[in-house]
Protein backbone atom coordinates (compact mmCIF):
# COMPACT_ATOMS: atom_id res chain seq x y z
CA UNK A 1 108.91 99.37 76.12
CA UNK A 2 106.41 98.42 78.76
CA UNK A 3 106.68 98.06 82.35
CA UNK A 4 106.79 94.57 82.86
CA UNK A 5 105.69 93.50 86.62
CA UNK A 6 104.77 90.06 88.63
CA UNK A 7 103.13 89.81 91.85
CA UNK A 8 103.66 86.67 93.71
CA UNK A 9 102.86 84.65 97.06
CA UNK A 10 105.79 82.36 97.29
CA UNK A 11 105.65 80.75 100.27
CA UNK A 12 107.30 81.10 103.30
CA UNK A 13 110.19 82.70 101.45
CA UNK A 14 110.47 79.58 99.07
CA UNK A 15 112.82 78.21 101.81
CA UNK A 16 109.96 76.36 103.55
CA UNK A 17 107.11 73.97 102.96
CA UNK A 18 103.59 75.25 104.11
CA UNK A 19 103.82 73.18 106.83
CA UNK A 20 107.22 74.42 108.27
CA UNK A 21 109.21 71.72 106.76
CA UNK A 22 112.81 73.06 105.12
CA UNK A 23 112.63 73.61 101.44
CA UNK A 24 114.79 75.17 98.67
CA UNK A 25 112.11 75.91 96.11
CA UNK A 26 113.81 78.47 94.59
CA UNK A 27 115.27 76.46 91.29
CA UNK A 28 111.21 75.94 90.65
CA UNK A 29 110.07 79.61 91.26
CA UNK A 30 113.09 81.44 89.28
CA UNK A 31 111.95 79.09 86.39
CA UNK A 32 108.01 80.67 87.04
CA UNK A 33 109.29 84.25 87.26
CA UNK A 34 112.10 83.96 84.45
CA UNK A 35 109.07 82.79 81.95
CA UNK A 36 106.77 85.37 83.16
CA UNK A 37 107.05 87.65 80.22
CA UNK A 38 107.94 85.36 77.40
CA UNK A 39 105.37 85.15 74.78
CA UNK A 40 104.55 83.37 71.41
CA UNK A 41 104.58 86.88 70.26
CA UNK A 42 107.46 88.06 71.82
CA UNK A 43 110.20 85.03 72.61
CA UNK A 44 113.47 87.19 72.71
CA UNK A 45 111.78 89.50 75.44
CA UNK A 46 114.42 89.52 78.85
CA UNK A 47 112.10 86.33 81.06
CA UNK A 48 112.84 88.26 84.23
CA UNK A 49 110.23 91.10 84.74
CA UNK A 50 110.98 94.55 85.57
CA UNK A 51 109.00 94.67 89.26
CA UNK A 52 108.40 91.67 91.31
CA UNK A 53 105.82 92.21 94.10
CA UNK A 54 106.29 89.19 96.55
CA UNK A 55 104.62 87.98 99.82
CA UNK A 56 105.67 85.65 102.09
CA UNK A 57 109.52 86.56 101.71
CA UNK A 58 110.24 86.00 105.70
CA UNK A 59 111.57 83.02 107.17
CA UNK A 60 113.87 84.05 110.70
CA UNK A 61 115.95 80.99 110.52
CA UNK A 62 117.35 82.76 107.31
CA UNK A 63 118.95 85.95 108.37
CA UNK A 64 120.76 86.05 104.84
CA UNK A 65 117.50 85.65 103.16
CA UNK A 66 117.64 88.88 101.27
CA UNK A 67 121.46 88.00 100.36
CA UNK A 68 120.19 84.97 98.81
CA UNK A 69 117.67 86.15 96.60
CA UNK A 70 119.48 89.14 95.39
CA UNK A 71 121.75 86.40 94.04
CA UNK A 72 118.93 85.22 92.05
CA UNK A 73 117.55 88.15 91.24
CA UNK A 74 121.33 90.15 90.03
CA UNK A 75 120.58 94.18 89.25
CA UNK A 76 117.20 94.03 91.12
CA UNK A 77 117.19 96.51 94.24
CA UNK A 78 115.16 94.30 97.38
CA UNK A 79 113.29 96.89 99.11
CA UNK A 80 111.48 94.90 102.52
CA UNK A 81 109.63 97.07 105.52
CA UNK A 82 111.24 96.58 108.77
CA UNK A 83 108.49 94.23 110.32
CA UNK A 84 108.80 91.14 112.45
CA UNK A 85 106.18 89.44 110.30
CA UNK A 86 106.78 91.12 107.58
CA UNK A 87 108.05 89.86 104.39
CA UNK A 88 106.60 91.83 101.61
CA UNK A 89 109.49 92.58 98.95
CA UNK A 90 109.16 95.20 96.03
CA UNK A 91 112.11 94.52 93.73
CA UNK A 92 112.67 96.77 90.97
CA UNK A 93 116.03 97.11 88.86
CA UNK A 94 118.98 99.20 90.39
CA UNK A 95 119.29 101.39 87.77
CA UNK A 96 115.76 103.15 88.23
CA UNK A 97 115.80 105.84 90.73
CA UNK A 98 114.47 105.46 94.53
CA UNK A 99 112.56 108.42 95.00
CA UNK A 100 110.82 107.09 98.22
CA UNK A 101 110.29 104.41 100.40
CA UNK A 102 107.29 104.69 102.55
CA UNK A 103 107.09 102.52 105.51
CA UNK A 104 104.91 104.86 107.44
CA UNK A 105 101.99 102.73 108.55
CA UNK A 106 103.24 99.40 108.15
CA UNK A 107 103.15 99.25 111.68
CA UNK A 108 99.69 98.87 111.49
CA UNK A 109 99.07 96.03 109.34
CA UNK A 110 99.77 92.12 110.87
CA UNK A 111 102.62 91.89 108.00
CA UNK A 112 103.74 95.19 107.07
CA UNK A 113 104.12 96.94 103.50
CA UNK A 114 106.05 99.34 101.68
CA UNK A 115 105.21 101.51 98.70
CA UNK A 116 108.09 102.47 96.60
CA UNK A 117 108.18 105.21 94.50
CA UNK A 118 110.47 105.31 91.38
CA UNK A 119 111.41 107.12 88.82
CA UNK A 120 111.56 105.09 85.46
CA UNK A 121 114.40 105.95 82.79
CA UNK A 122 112.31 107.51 80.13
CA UNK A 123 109.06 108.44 81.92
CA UNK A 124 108.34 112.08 82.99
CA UNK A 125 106.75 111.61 86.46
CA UNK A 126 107.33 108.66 89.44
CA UNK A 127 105.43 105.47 89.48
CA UNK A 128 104.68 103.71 92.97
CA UNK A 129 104.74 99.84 93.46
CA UNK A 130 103.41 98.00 96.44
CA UNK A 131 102.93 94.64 97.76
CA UNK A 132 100.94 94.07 100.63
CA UNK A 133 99.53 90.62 102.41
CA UNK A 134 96.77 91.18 104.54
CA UNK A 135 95.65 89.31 107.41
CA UNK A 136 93.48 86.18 106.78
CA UNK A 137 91.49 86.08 110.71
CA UNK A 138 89.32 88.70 110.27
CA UNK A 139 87.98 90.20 107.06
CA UNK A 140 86.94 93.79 108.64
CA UNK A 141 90.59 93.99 109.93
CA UNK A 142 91.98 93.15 106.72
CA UNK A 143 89.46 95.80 105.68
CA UNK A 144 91.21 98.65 107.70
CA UNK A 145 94.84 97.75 106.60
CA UNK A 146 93.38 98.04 103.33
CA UNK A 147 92.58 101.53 104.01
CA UNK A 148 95.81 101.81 105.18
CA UNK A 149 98.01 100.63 102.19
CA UNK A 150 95.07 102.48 99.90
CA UNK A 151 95.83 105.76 101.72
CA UNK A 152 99.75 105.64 101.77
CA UNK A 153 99.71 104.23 97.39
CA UNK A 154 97.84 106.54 96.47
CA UNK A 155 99.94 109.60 97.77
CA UNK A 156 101.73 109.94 94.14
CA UNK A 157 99.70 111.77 92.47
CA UNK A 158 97.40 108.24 92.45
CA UNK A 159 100.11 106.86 90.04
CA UNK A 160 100.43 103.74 91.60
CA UNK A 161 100.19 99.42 91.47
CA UNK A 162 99.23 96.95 94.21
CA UNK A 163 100.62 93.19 94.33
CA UNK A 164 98.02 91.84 97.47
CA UNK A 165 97.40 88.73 98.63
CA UNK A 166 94.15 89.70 99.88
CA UNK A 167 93.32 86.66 101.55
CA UNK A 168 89.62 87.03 101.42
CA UNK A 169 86.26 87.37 99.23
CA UNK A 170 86.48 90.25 96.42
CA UNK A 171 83.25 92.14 95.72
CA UNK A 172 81.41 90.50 92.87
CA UNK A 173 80.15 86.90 93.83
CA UNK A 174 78.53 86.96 89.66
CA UNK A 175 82.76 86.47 88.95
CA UNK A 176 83.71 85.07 92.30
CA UNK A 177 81.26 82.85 94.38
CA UNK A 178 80.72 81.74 97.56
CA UNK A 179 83.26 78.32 98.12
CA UNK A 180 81.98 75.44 99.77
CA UNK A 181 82.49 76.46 103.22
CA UNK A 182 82.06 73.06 105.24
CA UNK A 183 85.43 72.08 103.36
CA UNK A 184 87.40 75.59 104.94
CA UNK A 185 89.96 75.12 107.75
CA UNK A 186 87.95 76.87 111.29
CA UNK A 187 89.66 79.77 111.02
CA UNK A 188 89.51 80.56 107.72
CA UNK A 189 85.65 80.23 108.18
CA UNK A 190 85.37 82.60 111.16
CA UNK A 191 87.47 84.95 109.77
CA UNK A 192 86.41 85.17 105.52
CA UNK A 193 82.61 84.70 106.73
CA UNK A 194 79.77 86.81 108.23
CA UNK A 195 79.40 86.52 111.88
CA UNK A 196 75.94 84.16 112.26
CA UNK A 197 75.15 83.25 108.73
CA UNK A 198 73.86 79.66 108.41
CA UNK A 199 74.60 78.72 105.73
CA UNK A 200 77.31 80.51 106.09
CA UNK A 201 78.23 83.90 103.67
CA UNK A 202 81.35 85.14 102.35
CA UNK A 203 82.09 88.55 103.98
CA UNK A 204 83.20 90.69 101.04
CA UNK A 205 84.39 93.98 102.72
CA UNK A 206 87.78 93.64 101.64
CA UNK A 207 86.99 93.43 98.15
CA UNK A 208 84.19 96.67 98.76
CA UNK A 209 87.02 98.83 100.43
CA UNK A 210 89.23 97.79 97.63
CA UNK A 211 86.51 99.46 94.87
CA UNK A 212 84.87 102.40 97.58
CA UNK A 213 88.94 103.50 97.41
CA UNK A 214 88.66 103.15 93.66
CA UNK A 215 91.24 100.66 93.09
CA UNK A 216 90.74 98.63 90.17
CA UNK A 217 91.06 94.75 90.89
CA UNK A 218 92.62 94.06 87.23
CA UNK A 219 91.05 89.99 87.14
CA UNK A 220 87.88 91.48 87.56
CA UNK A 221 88.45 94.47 85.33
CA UNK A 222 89.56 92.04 82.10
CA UNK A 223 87.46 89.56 82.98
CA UNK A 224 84.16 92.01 82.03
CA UNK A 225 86.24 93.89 79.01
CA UNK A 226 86.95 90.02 77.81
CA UNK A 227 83.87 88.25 79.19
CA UNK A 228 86.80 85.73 80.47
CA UNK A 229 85.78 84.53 83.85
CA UNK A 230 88.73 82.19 83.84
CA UNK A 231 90.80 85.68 84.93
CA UNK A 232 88.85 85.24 87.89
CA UNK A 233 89.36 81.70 89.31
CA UNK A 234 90.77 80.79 92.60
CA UNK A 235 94.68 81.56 93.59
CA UNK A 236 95.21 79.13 96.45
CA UNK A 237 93.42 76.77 98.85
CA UNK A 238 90.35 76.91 99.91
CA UNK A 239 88.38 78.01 96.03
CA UNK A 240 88.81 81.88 96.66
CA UNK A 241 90.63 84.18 94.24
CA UNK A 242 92.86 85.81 97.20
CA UNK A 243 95.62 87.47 95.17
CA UNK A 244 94.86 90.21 93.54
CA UNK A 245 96.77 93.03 91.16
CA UNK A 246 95.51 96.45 91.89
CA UNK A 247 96.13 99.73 89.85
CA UNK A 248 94.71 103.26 90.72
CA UNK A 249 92.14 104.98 88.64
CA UNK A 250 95.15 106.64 86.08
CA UNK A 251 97.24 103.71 85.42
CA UNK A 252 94.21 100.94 84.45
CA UNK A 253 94.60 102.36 80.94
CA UNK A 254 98.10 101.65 80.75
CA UNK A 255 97.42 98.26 81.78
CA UNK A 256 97.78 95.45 79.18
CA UNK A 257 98.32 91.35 78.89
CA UNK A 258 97.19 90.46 82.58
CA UNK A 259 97.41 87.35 83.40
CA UNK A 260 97.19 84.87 85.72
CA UNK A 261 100.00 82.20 86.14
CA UNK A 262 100.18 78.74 87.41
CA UNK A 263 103.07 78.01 89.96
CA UNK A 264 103.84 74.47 88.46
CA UNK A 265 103.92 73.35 92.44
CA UNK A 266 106.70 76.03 93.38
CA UNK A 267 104.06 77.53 95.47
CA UNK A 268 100.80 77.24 97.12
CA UNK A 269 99.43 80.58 95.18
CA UNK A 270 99.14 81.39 91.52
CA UNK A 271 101.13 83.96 90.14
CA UNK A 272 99.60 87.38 88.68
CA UNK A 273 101.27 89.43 85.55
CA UNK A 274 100.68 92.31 83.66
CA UNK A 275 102.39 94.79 81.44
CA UNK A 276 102.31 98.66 82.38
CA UNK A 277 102.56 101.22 79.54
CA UNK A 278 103.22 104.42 81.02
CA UNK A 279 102.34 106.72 77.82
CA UNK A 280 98.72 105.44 78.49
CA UNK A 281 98.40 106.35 82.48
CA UNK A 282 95.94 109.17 82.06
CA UNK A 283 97.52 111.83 84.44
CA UNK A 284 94.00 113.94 83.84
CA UNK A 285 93.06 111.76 86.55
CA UNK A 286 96.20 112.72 88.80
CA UNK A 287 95.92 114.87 91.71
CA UNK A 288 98.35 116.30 94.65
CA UNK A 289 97.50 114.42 98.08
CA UNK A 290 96.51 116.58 100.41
């Protein structure tokens, strides 16, 4: 059976409206992620998938916030860095085995992130899961603590899976063009474009770092195997595809049925999906950090 995994953006914690305002949008996004993996093909498949990656799971008015979605989430283990910002979950069932749970540098990212490394009944060698939300004022910061989570996921034997809202420009403007800036918000323009460009440019480091690391954006990956550039179109305000699913060089093989998913207004970002088949990850292409 495949490894069945969801990255989401949900919202200030699904407990409160973009704008601050109190919220319980969780009814709404349960009914997204239970639906994730049901398809025509498959109906009878379990809704819930295996690994959620969420951002946005923070809200300090909630100090039971983690109570509360375990409750919706029942044999998921919540797994969230200890960050005052932060409020990037990995959630991945009970039952598999915590083999690590790397905090290290989240220090040095605006909102944290955690990689955890499991061990999956019935595969032979760990798997690491992240998800990661990096900041949105300044592209060549975002573009460090890139380097950061790349350096830290990449430490089992380069077995690993990103869930990032990225927050700015990915590499290839042929999939993913320029927005109309004069609509952005001021600081959304200072910090996704290049420093005295008029007109002004998309900087695009982020999504360069993302590729120099060799991390494989998967939109962009089946959107040239399928020549579908719908894969590719924008995840939240402002016409930029900022959430991305990233796998390492070994496990884009394994990857199958990624897909974008609409939020049917339980969030402000699209949902991203994909199935993992670990008897495809190529471990020729592991290696031991060093």
């Amino acid at each position: 059976m495949p490894i069945t995994v969801l990255s989401w953006n949900i919202c200030r914690a699904g407990t409160r409206g973009p704008n601050g305002e109190r919220q319980d949008r969780w009814p709404l996004l349960m009914d997204v992620i239970s639906r994730a993996a049901l398809t025509p093909s498959d109906p009878d498949r379990p809704g819930i998938p295996d690994v959620l990656l969420l951002q946005e799971v923070h809200d300090p008015n909630r100090p039971d916030l983690l109570e509360m979605i375990a409750e919706h989430l029942p044999g998921k283990r919540l797994l969230r860095p200890d960050s005052p910002t932060g409020g990037n979950v990995v959630a991945v069932p009970q039952e598999w085995e915590l083999r690590f749970w790397d905090t290290t540098l989240s220090h040095a990212t605006l909102y944290g992130f955690g990689v955890a490394t499991v061990r999956v009944p019935g595969v032979d060698f760990p798997i690491s899961f992240c998800s990661a939300h990096l900041t949105p004022y300044s592209a060549a910061a975002a573009a460090i603590e890139m380097q950061h989570i790349l350096g830290r996921v990449t430490r089992n034997r380069r077995i690993g899976l990103v869930g990032l809202d990225g927050n700015h420009m990915p590499r290839d403007w042929r999939l993913d063009p320029d927005p109309d800036w004069s609509q952005a918000q001021d600081h959304n323009l200072a910090g996704r474009t290049h420093p005295g460009h008029q007109p002004p440019v998309g900087d695009r480091i982020v999504g360069r770092v993302i590729h120099q690391g060799r991390l494989t954006d998967l939109a962009e990956h089946f959107a040239l195997m399928t020549g579908d550039k719908s894969l590719c179109a924008p995840t939240g305000h402002g016409g930029i595809r900022v959430d991305w699913m990233l796998a390492t060089r070994p496990v884009v093989p394994g990857v199958r049925n990624f897909r974008p998913l609409d939020p049917q207004g339980a969030s402000d970002h699209w949902a991203l999906y994909c199935e993992l088949h670990p008897e495809h990850i190529d471990l020729s292409q592991t290696y031991d950090f060093v």
